[in-house]
N, C-alpha and C. Protein backbone atom coordinates (compact mmCIF):
# COMPACT_ATOMS: atom_id res chain seq x y z
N UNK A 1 35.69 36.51 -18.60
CA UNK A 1 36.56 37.01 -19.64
C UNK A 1 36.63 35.98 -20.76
N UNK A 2 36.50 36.56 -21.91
CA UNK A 2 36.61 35.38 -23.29
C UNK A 2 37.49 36.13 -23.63
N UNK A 3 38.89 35.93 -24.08
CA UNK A 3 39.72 36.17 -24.81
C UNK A 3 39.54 35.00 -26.33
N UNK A 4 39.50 35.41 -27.23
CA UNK A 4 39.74 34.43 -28.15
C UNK A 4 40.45 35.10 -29.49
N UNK A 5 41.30 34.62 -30.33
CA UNK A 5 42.06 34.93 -31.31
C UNK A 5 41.99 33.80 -32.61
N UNK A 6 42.59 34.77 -32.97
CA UNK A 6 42.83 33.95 -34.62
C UNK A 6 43.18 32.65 -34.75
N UNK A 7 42.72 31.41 -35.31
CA UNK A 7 42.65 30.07 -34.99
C UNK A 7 42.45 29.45 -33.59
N UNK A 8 41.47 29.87 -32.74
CA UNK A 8 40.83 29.46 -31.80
C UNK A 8 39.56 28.65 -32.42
N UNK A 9 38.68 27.87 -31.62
CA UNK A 9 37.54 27.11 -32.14
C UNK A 9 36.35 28.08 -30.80
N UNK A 10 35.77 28.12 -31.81
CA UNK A 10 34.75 28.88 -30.69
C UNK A 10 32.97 28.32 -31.18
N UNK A 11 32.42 28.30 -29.92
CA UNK A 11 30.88 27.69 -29.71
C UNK A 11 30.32 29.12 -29.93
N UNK A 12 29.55 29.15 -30.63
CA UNK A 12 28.63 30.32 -30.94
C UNK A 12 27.29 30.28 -31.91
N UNK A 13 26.41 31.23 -31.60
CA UNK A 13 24.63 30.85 -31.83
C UNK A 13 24.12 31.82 -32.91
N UNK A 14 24.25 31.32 -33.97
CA UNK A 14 23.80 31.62 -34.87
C UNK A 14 22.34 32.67 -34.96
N UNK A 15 21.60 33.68 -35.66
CA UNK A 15 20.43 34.37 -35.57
C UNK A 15 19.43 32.88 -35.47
N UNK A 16 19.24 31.81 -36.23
CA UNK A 16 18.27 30.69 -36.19
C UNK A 16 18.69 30.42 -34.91
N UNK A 17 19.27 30.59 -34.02
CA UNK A 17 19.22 29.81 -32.67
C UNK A 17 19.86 28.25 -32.54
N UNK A 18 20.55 28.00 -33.39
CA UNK A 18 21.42 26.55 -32.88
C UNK A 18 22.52 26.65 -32.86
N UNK A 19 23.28 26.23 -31.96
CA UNK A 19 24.78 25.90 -31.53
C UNK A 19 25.94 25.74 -32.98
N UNK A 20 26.77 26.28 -33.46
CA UNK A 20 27.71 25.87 -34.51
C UNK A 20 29.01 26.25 -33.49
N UNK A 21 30.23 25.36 -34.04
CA UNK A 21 31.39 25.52 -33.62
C UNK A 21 32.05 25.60 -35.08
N UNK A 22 32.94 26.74 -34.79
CA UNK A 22 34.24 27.13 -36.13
C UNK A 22 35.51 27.78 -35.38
N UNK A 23 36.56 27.49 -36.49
CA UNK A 23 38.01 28.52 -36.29
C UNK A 23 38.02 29.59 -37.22
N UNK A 24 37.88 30.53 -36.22
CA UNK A 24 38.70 32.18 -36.12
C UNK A 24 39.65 32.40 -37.07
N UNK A 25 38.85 33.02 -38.35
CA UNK A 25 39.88 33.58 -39.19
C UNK A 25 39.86 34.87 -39.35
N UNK A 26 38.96 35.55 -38.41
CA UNK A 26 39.32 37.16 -38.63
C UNK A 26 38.60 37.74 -37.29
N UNK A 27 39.32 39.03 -36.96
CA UNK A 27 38.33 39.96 -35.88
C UNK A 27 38.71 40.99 -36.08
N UNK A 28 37.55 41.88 -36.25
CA UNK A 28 37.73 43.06 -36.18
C UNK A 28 36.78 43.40 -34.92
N UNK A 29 36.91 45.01 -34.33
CA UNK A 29 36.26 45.56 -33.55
C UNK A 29 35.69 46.98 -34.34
N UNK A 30 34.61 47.13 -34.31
CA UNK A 30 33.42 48.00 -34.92
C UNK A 30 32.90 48.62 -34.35
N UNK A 31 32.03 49.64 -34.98
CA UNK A 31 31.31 50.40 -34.50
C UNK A 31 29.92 49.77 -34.38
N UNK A 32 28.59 50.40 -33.37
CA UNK A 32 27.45 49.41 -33.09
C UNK A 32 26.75 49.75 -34.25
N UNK A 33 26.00 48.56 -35.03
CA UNK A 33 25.66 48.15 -35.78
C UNK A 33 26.29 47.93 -37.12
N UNK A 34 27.78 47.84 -37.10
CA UNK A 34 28.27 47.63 -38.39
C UNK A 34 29.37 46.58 -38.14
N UNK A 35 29.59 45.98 -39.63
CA UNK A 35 30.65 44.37 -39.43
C UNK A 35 31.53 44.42 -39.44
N UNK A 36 32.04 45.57 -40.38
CA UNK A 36 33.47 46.05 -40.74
C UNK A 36 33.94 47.10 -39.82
N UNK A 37 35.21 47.01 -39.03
CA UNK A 37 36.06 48.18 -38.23
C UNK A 37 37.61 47.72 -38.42
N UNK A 38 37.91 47.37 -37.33
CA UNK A 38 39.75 47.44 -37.01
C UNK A 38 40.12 46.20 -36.92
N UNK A 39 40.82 45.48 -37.57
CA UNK A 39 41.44 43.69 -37.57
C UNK A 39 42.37 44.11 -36.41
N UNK A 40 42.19 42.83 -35.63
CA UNK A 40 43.11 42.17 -34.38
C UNK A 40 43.13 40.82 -34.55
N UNK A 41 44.21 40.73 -34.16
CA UNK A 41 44.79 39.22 -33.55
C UNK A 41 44.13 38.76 -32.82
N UNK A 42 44.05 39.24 -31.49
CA UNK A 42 43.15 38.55 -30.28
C UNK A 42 42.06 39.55 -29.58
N UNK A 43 41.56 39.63 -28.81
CA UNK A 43 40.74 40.36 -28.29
C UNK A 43 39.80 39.70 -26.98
N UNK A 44 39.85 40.67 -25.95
CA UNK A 44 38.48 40.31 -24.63
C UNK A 44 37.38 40.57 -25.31
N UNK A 45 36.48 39.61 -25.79
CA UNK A 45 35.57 40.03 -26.17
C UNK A 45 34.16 40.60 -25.12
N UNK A 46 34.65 40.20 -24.01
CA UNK A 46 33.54 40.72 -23.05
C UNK A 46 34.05 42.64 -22.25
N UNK A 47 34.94 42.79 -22.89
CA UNK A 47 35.49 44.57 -22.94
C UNK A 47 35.19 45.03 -23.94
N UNK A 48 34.81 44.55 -25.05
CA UNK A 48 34.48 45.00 -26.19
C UNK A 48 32.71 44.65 -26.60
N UNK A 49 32.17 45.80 -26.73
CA UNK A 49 30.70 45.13 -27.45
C UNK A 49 30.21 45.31 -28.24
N UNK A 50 31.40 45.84 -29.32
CA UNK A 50 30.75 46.01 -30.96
C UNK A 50 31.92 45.30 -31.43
N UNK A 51 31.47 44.35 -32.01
CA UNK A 51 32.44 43.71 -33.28
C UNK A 51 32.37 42.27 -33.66
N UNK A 52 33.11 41.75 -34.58
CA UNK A 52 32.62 40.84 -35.41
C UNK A 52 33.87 39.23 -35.36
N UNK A 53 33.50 38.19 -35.76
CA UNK A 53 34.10 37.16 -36.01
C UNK A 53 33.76 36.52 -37.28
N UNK A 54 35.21 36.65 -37.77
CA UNK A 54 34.56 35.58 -39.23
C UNK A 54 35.60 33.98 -39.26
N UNK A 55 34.41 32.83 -39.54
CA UNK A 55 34.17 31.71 -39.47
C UNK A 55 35.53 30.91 -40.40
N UNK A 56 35.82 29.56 -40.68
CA UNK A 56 36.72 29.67 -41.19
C UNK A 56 35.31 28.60 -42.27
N UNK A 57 33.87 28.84 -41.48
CA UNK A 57 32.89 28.23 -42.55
C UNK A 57 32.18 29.36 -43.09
N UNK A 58 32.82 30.30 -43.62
CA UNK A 58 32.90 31.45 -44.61
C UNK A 58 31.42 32.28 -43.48
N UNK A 59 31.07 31.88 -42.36
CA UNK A 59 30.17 32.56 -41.80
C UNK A 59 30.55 33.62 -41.01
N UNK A 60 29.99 34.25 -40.47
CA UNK A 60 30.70 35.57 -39.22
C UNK A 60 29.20 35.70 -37.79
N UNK A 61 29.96 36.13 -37.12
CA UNK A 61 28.80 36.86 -35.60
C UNK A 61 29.40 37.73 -35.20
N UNK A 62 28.54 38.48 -34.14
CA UNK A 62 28.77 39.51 -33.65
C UNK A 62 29.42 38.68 -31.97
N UNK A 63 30.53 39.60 -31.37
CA UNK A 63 30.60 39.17 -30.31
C UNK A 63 29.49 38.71 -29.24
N UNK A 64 28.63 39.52 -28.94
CA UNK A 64 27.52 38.55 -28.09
C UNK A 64 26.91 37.44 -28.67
N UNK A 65 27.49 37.08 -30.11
CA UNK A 65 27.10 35.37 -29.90
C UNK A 65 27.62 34.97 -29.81
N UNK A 66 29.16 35.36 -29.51
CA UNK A 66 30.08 33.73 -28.97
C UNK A 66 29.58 33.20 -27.20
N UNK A 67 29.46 32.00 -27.57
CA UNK A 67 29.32 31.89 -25.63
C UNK A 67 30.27 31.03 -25.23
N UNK A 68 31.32 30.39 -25.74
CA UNK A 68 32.42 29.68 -25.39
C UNK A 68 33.64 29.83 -26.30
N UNK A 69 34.51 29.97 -25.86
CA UNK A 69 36.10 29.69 -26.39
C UNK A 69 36.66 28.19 -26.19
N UNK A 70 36.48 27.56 -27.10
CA UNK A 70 36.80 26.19 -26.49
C UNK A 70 38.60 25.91 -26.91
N UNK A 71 38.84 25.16 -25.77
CA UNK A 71 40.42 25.13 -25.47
C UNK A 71 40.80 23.52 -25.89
N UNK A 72 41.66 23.33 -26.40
CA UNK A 72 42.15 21.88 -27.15
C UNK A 72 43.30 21.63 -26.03
């Protein structure tokens, strides 16, 4: 289970394939193949498999590229 929410730091893999870590400034959950759907606070992202994260380094992914929620 990955739960992660809004100002969490999360490990996630970019389309080039290398590791970046950022804080969670937005989630929505979508329809498959699109970025834009429904803003939430938090979310399981492993119950959900369409939707999006945006970066607080103006970047975004799709939930199957986060692979860690990292905890402070």
């Amino acid at each position: 289970m990955k739960q992660v929410k809004i100002g969490d730091e999360v490990l996630y893999v970019p389309y080039n394939g290398s590791q970046k870590t950022a804080i969670v400034v937005n989630i929505e959950i979508c329809r498959i193949g699109e970025k834009y759907g429904n803003s939430v606070s938090s979310c399981d992202i492993d119950q959900h498999n369409n939707g999006t994260i945006t970066f607080d380094n103006h970047h975004w992914c799709y939930f199957d590229q986060v692979k860690q929620v990292i905890t402070k």
